[in-house]
C-alpha atoms as a PDB file:
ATOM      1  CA  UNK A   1       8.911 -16.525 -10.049  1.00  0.00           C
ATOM      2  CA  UNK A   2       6.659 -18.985  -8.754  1.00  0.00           C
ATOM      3  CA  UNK A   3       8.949 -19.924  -5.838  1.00  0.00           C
ATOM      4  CA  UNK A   4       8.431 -16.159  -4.656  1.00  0.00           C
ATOM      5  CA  UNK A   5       4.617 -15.433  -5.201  1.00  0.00           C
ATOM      6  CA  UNK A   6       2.661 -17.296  -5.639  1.00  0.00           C
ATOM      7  CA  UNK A   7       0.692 -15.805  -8.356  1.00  0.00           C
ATOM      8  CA  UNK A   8       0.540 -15.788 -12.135  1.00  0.00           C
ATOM      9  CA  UNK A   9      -1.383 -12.382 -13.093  1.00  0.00           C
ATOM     10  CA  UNK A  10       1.466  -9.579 -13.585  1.00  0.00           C
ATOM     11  CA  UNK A  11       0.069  -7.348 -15.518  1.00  0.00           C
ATOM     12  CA  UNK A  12      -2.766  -6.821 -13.000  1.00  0.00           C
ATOM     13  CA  UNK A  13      -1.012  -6.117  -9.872  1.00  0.00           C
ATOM     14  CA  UNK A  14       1.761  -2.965 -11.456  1.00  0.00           C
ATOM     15  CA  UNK A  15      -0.296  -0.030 -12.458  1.00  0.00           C
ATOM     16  CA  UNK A  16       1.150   3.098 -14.295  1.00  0.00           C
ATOM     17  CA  UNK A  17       4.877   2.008 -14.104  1.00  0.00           C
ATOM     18  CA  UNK A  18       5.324  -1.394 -15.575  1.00  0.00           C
ATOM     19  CA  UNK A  19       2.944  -3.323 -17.289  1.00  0.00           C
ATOM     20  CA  UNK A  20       4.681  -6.163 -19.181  1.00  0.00           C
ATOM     21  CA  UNK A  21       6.812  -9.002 -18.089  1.00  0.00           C
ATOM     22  CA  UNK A  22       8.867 -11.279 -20.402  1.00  0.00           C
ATOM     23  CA  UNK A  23      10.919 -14.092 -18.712  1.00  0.00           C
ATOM     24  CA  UNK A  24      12.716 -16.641 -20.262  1.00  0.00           C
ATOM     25  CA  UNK A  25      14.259 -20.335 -18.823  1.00  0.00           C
ATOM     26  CA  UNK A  26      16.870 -20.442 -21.390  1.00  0.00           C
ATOM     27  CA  UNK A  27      19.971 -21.615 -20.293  1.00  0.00           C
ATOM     28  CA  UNK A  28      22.749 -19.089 -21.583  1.00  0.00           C
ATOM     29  CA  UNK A  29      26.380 -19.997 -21.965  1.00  0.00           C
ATOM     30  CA  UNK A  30      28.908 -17.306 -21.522  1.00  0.00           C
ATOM     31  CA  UNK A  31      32.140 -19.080 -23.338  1.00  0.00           C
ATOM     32  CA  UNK A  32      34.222 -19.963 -20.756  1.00  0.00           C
ATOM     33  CA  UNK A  33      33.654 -17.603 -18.121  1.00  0.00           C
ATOM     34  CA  UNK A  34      30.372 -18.930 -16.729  1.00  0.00           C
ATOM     35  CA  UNK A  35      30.423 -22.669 -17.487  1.00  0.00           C
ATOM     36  CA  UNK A  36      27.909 -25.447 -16.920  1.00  0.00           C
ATOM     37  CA  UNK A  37      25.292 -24.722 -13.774  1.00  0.00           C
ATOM     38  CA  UNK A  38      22.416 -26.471 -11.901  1.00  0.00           C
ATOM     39  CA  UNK A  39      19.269 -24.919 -11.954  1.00  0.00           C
ATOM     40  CA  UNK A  40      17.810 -23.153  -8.891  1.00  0.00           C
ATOM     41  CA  UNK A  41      20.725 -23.845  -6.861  1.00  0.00           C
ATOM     42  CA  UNK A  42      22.015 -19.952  -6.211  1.00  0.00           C
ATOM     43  CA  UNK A  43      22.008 -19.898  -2.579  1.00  0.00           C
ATOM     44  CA  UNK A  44      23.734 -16.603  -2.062  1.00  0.00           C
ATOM     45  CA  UNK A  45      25.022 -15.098   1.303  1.00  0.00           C
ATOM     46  CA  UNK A  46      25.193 -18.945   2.264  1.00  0.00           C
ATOM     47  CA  UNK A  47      27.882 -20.567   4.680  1.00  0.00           C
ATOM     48  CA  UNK A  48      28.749 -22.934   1.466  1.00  0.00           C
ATOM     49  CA  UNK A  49      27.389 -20.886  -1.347  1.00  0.00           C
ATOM     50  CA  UNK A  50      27.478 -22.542  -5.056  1.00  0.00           C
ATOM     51  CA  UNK A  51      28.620 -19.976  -7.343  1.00  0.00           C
ATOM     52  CA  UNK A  52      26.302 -17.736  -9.423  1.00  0.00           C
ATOM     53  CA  UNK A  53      23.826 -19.443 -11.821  1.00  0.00           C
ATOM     54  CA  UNK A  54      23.486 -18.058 -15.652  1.00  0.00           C
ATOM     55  CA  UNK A  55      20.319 -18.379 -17.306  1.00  0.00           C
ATOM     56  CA  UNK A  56      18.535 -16.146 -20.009  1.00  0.00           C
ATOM     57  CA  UNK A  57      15.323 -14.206 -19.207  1.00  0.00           C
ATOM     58  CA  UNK A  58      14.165 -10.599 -19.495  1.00  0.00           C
ATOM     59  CA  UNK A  59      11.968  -7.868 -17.735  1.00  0.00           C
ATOM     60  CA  UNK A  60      10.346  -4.788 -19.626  1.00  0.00           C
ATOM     61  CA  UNK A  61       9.474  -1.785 -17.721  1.00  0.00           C
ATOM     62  CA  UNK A  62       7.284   1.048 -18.951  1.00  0.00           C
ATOM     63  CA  UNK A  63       8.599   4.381 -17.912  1.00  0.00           C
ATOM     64  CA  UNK A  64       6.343   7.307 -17.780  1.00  0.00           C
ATOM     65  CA  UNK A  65       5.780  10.563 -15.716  1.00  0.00           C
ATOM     66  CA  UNK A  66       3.696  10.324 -12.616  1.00  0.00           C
ATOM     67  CA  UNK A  67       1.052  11.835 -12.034  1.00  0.00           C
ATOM     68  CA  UNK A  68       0.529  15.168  -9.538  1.00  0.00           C
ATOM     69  CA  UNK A  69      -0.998  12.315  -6.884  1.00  0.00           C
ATOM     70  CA  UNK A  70      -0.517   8.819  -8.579  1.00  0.00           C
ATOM     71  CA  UNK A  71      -3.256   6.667  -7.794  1.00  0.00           C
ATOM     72  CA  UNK A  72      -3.127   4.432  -4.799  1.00  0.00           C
ATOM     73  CA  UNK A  73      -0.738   1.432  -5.079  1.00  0.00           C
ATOM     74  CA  UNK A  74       1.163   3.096  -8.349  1.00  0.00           C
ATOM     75  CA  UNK A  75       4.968   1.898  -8.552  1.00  0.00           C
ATOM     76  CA  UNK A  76       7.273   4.812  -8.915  1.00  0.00           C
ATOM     77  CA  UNK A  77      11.140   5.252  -9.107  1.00  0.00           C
ATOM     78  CA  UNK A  78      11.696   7.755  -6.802  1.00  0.00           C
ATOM     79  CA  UNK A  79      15.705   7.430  -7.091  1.00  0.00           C
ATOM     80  CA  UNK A  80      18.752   5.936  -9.027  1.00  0.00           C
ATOM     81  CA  UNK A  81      22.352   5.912  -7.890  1.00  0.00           C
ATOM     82  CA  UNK A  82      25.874   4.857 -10.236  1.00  0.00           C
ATOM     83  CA  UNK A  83      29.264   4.555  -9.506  1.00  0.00           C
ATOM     84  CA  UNK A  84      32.539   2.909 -11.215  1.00  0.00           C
ATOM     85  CA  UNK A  85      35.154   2.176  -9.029  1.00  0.00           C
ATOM     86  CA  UNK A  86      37.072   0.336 -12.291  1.00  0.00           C
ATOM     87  CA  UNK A  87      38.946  -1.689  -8.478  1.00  0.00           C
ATOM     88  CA  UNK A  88      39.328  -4.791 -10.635  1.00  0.00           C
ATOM     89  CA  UNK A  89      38.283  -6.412 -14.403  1.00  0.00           C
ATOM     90  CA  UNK A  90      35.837  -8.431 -12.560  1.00  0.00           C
ATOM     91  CA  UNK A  91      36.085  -8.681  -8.096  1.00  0.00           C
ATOM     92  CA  UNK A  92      34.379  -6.343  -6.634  1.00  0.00           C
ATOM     93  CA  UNK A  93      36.062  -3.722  -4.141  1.00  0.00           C
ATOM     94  CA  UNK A  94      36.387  -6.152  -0.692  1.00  0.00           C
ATOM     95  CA  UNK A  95      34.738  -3.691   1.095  1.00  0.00           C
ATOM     96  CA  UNK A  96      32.176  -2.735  -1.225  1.00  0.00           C
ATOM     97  CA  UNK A  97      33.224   0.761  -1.681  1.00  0.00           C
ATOM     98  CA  UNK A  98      31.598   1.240  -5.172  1.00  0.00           C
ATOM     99  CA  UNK A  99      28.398  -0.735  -4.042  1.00  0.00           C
ATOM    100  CA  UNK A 100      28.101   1.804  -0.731  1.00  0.00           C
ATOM    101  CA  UNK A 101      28.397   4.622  -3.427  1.00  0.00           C
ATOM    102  CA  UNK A 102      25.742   3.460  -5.640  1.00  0.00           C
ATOM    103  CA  UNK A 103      23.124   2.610  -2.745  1.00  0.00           C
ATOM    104  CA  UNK A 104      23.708   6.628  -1.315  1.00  0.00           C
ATOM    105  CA  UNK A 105      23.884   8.161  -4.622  1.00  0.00           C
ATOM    106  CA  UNK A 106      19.899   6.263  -4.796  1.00  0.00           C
ATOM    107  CA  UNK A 107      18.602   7.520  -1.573  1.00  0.00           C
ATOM    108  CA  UNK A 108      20.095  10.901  -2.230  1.00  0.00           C
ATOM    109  CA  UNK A 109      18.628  11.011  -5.488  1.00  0.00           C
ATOM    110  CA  UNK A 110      14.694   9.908  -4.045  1.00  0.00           C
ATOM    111  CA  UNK A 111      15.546  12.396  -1.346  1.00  0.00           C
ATOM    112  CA  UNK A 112      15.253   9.590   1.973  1.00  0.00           C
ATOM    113  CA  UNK A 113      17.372   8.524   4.366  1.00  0.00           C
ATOM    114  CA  UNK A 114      18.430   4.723   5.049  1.00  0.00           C
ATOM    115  CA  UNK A 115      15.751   4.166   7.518  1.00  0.00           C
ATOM    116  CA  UNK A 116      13.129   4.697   4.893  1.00  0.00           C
ATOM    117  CA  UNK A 117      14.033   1.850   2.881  1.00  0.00           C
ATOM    118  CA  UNK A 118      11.686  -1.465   4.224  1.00  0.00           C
ATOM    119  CA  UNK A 119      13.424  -3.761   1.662  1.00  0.00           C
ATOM    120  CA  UNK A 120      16.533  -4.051  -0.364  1.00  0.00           C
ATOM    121  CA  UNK A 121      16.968  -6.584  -3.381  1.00  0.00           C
ATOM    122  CA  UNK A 122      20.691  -7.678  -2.840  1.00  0.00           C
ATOM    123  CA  UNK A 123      22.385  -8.153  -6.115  1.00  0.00           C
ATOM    124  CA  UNK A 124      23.174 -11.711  -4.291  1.00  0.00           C
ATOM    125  CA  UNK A 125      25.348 -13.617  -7.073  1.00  0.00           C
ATOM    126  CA  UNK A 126      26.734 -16.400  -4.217  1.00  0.00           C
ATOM    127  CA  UNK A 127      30.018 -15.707  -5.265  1.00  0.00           C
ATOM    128  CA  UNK A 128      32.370 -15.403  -2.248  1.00  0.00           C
ATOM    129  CA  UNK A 129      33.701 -11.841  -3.081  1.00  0.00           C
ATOM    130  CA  UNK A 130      30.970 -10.850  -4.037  1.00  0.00           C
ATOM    131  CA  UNK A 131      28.389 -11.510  -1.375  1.00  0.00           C
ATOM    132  CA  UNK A 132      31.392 -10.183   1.270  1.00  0.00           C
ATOM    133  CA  UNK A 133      31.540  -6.764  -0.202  1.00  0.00           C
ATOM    134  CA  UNK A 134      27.805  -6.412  -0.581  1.00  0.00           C
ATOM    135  CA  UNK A 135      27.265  -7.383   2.745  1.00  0.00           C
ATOM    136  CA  UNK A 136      29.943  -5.127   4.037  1.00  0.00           C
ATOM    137  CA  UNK A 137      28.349  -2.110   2.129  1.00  0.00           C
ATOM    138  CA  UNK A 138      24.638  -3.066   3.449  1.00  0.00           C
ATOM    139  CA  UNK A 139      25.832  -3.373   6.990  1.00  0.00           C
ATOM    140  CA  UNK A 140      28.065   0.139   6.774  1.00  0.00           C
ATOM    141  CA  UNK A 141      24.782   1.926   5.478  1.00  0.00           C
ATOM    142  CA  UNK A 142      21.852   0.324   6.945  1.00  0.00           C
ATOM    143  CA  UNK A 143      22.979  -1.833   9.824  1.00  0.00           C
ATOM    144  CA  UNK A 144      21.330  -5.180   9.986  1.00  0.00           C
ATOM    145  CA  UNK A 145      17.735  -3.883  10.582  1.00  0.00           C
ATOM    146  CA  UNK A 146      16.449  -4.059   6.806  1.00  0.00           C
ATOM    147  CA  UNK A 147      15.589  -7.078   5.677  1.00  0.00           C
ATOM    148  CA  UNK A 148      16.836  -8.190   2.251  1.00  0.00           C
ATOM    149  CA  UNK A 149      17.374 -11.175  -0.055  1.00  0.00           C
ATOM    150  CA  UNK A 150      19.083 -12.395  -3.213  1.00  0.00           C
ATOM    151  CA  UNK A 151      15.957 -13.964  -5.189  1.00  0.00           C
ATOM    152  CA  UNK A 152      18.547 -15.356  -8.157  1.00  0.00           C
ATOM    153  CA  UNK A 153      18.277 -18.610  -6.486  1.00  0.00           C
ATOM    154  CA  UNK A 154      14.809 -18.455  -8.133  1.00  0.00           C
ATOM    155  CA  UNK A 155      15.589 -16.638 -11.404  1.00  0.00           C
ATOM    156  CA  UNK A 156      19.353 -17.051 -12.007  1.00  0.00           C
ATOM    157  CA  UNK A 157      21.805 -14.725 -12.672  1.00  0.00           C
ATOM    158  CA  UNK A 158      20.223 -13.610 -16.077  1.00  0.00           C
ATOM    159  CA  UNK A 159      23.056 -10.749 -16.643  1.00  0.00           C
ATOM    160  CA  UNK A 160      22.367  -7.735 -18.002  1.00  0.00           C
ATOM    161  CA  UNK A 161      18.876  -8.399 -17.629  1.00  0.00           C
ATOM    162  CA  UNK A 162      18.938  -8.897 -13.900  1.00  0.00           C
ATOM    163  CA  UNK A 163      18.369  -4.958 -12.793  1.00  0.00           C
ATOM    164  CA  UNK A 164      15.088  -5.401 -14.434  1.00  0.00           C
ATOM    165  CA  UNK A 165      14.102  -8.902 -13.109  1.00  0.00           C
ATOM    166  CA  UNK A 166      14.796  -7.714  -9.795  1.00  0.00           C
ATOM    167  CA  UNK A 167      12.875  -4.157 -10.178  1.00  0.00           C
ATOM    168  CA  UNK A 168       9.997  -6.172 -11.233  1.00  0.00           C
ATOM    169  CA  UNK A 169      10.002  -8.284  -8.355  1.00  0.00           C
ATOM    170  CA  UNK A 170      10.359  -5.184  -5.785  1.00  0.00           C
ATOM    171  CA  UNK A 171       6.825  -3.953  -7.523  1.00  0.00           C
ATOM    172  CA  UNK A 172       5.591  -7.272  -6.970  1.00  0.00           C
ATOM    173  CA  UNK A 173       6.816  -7.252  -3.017  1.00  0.00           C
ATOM    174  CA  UNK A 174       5.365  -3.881  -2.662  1.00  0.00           C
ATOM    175  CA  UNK A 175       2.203  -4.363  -4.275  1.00  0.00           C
ATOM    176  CA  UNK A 176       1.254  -7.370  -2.394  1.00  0.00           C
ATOM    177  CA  UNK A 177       2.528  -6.453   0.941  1.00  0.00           C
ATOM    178  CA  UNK A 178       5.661  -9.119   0.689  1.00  0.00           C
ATOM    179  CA  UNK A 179       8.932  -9.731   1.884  1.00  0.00           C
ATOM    180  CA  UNK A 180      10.875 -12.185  -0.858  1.00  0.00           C
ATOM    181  CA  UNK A 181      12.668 -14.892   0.332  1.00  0.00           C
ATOM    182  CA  UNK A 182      16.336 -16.200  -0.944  1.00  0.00           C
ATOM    183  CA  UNK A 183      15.300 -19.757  -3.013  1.00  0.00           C
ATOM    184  CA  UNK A 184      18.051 -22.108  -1.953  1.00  0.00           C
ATOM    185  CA  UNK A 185      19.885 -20.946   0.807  1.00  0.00           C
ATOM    186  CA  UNK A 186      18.964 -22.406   3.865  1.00  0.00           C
ATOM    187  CA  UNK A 187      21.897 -21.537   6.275  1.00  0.00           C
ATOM    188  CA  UNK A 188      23.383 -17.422   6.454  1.00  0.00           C
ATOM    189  CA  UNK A 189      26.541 -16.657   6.797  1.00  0.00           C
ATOM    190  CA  UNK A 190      27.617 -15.960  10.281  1.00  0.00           C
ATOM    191  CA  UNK A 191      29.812 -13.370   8.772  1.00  0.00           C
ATOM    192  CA  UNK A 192      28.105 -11.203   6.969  1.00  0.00           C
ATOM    193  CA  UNK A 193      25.329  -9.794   9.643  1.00  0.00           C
ATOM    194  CA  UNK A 194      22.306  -8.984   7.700  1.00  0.00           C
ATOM    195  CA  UNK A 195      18.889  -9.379   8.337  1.00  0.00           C
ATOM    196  CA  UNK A 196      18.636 -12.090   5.483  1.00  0.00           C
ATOM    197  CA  UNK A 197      14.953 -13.191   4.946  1.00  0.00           C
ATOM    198  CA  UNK A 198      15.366 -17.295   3.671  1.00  0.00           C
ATOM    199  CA  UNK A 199      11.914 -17.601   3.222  1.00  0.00           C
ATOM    200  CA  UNK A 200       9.245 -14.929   1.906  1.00  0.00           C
ATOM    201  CA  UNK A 201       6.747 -13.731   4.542  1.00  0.00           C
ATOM    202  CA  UNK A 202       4.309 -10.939   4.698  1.00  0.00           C
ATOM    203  CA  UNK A 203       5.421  -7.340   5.273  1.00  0.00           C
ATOM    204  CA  UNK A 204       4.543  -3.807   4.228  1.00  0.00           C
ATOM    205  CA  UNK A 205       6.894  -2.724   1.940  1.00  0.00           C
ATOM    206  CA  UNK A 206       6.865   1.038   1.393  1.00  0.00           C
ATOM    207  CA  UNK A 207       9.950   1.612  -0.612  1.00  0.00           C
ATOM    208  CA  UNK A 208      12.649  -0.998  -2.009  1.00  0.00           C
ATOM    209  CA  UNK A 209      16.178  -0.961  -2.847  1.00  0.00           C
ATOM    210  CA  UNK A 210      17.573  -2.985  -5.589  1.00  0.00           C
ATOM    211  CA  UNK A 211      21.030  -3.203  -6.235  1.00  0.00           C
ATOM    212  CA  UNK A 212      22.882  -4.671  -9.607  1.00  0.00           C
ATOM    213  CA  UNK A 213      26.585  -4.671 -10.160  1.00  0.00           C
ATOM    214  CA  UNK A 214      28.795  -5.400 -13.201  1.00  0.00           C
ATOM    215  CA  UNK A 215      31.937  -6.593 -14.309  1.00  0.00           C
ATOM    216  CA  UNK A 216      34.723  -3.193 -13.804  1.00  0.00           C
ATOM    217  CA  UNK A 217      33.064  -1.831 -11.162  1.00  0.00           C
ATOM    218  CA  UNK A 218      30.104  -0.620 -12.373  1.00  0.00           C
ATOM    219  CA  UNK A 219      27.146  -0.362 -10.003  1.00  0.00           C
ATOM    220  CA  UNK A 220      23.714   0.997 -10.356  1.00  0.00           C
ATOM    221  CA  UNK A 221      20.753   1.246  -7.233  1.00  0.00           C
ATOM    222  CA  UNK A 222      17.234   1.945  -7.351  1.00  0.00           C
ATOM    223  CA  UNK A 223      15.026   3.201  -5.288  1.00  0.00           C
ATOM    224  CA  UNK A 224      11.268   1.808  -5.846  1.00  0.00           C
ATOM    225  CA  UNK A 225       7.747   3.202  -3.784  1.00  0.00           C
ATOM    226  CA  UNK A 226       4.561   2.412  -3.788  1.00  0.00           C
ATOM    227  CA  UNK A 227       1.743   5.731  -3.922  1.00  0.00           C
ATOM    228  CA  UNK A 228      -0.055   5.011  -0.966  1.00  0.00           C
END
């Protein structure tokens, strides 16, 4: 994380919502279908992106019901979107059809519209498929006004802990009035025409979107606030 914030006292900044973080620098193996990787070397939506890093590491959210007003500065999932469009074993749909899904599902679920959302936490792996169709599902919903990034050039692709790495890290951005960066990649990809943030920089961040997608087509959004 420290490539991203650059502080150390979690548990301090997330009121009511989330109020432990466990993270891990583990190297993890997935027999033959991951293989050997370089550390911190993601760079996702990149002209020559290196394919998706796999390390272990965990996030731990505490769930519970908000209050009437929440206090001031109080994360909150406002919305959650799935879909499974079971297009392949493991490539994504080339033009992101289950990732679009997932992301309107969310905002209908948390009851705003695309221009609401001030941030969105790509699911960024740096694989070429991958980062096409994402983009391509971005761009059809939000044009290339919101800014985004893939932060697993700073955490890794730690699997099916990822959704709650990257949750974490939209409380973090919204509590501290922050716009996260993408660790590694220094040049976009002409071709994919998002508003791609390479370095972190200050911004109010009212509500976040983080996506995570899986092997079969499954795909899962979120929609995070912040209680003003």
């Amino acid at each position: 994380m420290g490539s991203i914030f650059n502080f150390s006292d979690y548990d301090q900044l997330i009121p009511l919502i989330i109020n432990s973080l466990v993270a891990g620098g583990l190297l993890a193996l997935v027999g033959g279908l991951i293989g050997i990787f370089v550390m911190n070397r993601d760079m996702s939506f990149a002209v020559h992106g290196i394919s998706e890093l796999s390390f272990a590491g965990a996030a731990f959210a505490l769930l519970e019901r908000a209050a009437a007003q929440p206090a001031s500065g109080s994360v909150l999932l406002l919305g959650a979107g799935e879909s499974s469009d079971a297009y392949h074993m493991s490539s994504p749909h080339p033009e992101g059809l289950g990732a679009r899904l997932a992301m309107e599902a969310a905002l209908r679920s948390a009851g705003l519209p695309a221009s609401a959302i001030d941030y969105i936490n790509l699911h960024g792996t740096a694989t070429p498929a991958n980062d096409a169709a994402e983009g391509k599902a971005v761009v059809a919903l939000f044009g290339d006004q919101v800014p985004c990034s893939s932060t697993k050039g700073a955490t890794g692709h730690t699997l099916g802990a990822a959704g709650a790495v990257e949750a974490v890290i939209c409380a973090l951005a919204m509590t501290n009035d922050l716009l996260p960066g993408s660790p590694n990649t220094t040049t976009r990809d002409p071709a994919i025409p998002l508003d791609y943030q390479l370095t972190s920089r200050s911004g109010k961040v009212r509500h976040a979107l983080s996506n995570s997608f899986g092997f079969g087509g499954s795909n899962c959004s979120l929609v995070l606030g912040v209680a003003q």
